[in-house]
C-alpha atoms as a PDB file:
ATOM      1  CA  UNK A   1      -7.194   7.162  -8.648  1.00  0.00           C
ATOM      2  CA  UNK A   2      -6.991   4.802 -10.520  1.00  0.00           C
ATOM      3  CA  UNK A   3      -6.774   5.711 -15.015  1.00  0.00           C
ATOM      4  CA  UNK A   4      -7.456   3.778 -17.453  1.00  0.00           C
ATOM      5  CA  UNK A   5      -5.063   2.354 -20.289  1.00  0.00           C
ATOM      6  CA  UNK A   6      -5.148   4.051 -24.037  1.00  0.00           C
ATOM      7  CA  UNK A   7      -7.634   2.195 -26.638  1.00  0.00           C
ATOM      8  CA  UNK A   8      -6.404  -0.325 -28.295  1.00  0.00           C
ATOM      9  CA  UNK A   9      -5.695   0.111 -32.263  1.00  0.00           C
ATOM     10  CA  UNK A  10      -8.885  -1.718 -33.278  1.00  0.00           C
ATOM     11  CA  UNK A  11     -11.137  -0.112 -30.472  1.00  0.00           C
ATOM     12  CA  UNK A  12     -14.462   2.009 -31.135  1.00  0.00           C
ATOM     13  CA  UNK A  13     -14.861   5.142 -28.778  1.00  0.00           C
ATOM     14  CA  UNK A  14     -17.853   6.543 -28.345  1.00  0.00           C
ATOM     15  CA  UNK A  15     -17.941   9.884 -25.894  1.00  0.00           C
ATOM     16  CA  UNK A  16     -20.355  12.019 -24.050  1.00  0.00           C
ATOM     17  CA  UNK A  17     -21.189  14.357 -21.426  1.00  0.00           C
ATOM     18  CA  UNK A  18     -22.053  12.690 -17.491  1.00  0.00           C
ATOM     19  CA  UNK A  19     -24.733  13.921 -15.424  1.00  0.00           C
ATOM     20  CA  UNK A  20     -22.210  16.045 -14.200  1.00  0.00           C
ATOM     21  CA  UNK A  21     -21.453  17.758 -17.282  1.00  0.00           C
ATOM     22  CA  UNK A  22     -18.072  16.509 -17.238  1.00  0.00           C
ATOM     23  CA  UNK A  23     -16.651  14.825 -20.607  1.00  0.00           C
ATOM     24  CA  UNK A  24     -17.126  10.550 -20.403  1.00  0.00           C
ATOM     25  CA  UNK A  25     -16.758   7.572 -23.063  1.00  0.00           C
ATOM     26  CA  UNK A  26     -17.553   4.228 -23.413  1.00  0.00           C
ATOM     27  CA  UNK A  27     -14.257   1.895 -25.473  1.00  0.00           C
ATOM     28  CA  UNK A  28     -15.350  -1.469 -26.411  1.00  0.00           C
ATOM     29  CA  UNK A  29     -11.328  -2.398 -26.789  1.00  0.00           C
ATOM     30  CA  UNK A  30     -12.647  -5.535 -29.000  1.00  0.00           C
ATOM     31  CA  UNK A  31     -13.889  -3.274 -31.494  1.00  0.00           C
ATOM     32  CA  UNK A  32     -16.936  -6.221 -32.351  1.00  0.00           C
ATOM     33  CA  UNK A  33     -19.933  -4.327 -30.544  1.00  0.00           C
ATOM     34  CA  UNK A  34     -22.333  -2.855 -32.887  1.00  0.00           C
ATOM     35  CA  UNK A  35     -21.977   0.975 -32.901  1.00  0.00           C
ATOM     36  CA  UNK A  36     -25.624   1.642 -31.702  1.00  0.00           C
ATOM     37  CA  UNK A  37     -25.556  -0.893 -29.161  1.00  0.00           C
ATOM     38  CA  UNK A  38     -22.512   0.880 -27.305  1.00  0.00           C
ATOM     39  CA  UNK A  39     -24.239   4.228 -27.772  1.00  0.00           C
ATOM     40  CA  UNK A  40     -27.542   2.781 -26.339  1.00  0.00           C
ATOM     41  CA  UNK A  41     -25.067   1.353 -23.127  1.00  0.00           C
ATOM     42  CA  UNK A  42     -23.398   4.647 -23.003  1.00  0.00           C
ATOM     43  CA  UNK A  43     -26.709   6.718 -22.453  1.00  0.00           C
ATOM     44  CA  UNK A  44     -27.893   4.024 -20.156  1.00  0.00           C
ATOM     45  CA  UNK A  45     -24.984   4.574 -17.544  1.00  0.00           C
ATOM     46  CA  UNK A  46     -25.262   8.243 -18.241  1.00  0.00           C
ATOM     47  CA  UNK A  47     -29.160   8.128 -17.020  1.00  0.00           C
ATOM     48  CA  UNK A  48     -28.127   5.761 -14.317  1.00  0.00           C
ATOM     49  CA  UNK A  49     -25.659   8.554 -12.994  1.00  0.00           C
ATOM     50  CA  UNK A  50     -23.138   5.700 -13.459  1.00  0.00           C
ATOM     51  CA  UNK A  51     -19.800   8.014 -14.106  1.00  0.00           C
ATOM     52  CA  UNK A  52     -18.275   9.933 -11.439  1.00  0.00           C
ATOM     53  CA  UNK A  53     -16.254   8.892  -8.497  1.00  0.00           C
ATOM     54  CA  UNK A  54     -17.130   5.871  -6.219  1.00  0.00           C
ATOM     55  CA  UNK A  55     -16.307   5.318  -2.836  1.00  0.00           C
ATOM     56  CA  UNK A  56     -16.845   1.706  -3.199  1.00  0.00           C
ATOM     57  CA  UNK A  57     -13.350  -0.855  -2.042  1.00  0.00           C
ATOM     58  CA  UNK A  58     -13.146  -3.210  -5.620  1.00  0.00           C
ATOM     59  CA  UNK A  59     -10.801  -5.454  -3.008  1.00  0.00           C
ATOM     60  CA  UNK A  60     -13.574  -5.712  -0.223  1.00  0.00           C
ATOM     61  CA  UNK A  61     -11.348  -4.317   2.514  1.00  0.00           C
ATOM     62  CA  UNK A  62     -12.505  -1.324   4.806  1.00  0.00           C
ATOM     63  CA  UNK A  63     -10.223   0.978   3.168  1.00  0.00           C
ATOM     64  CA  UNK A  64     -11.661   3.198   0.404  1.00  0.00           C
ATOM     65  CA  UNK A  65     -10.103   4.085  -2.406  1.00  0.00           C
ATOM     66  CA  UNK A  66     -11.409   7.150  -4.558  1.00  0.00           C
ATOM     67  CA  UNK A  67     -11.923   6.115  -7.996  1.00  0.00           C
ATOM     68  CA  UNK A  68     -11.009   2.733  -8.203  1.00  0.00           C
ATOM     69  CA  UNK A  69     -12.851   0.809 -11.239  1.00  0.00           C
ATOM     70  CA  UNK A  70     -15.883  -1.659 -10.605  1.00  0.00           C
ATOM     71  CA  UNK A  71     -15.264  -5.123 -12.560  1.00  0.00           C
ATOM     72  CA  UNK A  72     -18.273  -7.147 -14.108  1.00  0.00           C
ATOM     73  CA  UNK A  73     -19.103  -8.953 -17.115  1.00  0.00           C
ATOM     74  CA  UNK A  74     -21.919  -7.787 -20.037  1.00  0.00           C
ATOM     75  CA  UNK A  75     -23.582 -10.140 -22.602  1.00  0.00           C
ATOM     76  CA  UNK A  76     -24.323  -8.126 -25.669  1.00  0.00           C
ATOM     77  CA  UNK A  77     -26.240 -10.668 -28.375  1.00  0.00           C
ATOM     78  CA  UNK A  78     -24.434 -13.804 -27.594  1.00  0.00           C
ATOM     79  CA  UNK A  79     -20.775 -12.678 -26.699  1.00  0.00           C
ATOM     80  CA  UNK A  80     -19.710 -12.263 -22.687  1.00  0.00           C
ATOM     81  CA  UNK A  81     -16.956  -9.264 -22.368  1.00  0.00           C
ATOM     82  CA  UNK A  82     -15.311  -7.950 -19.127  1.00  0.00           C
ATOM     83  CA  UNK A  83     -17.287  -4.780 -18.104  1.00  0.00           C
ATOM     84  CA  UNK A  84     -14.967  -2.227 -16.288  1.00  0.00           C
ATOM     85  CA  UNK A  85     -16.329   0.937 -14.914  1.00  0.00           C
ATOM     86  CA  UNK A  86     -13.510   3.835 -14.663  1.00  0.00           C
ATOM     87  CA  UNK A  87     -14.670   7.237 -13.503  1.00  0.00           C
ATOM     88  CA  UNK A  88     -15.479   8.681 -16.996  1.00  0.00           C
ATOM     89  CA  UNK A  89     -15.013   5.660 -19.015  1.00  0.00           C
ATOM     90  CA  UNK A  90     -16.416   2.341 -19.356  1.00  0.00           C
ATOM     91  CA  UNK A  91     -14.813  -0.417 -21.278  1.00  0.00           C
ATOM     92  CA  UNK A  92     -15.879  -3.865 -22.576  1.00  0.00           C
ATOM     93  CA  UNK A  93     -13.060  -6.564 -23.184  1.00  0.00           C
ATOM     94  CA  UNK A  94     -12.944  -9.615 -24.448  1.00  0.00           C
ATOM     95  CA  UNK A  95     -12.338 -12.719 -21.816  1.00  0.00           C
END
């Protein structure tokens, strides 16, 4: 399974609690998304049942691999960042 890297210096964290009970977070490593926005995103994938393992191939292969993060972009007002969905943590960065 793939883990994600530490925060950056500059990053805001924001955690909570998954479906599943189990401790997640949402690090917007740019630290430039407003506070309530990430908090709004964070509850969003929380009601979406969002965190957790997927058995989903990011490389598009028929082999699975348990836990590997999904890749996709996010507009928030008019900035683009790199969305990147870990198991328990979701992270914007900057292009």
């Amino acid at each position: 399974m793939t883990q994600p890297p530490e925060p950056g210096p500059d990053a805001t964290v924001i955690e909570g609690t998954a479906h599943n009970g189990k401790p997640c977070r949402i690090v917007d490593n740019t630290g430039t998304v407003p506070r309530p926005e990430l908090e709004q995103l964070l509850n969003a994938l929380i009601e979406d049942k969002r965190f957790g393992l997927n058995m989903l191939s990011s490389t598009g292969s028929s082999a699975i691999k348990l836990g590997e993060p999904q890749f996709t972009h996010l507009q928030v007002g008019d900035e683009l960042y790199r969305f990147l969905l870990f198991p328990y943590e979701a992270r914007l960065e900057s292009f």
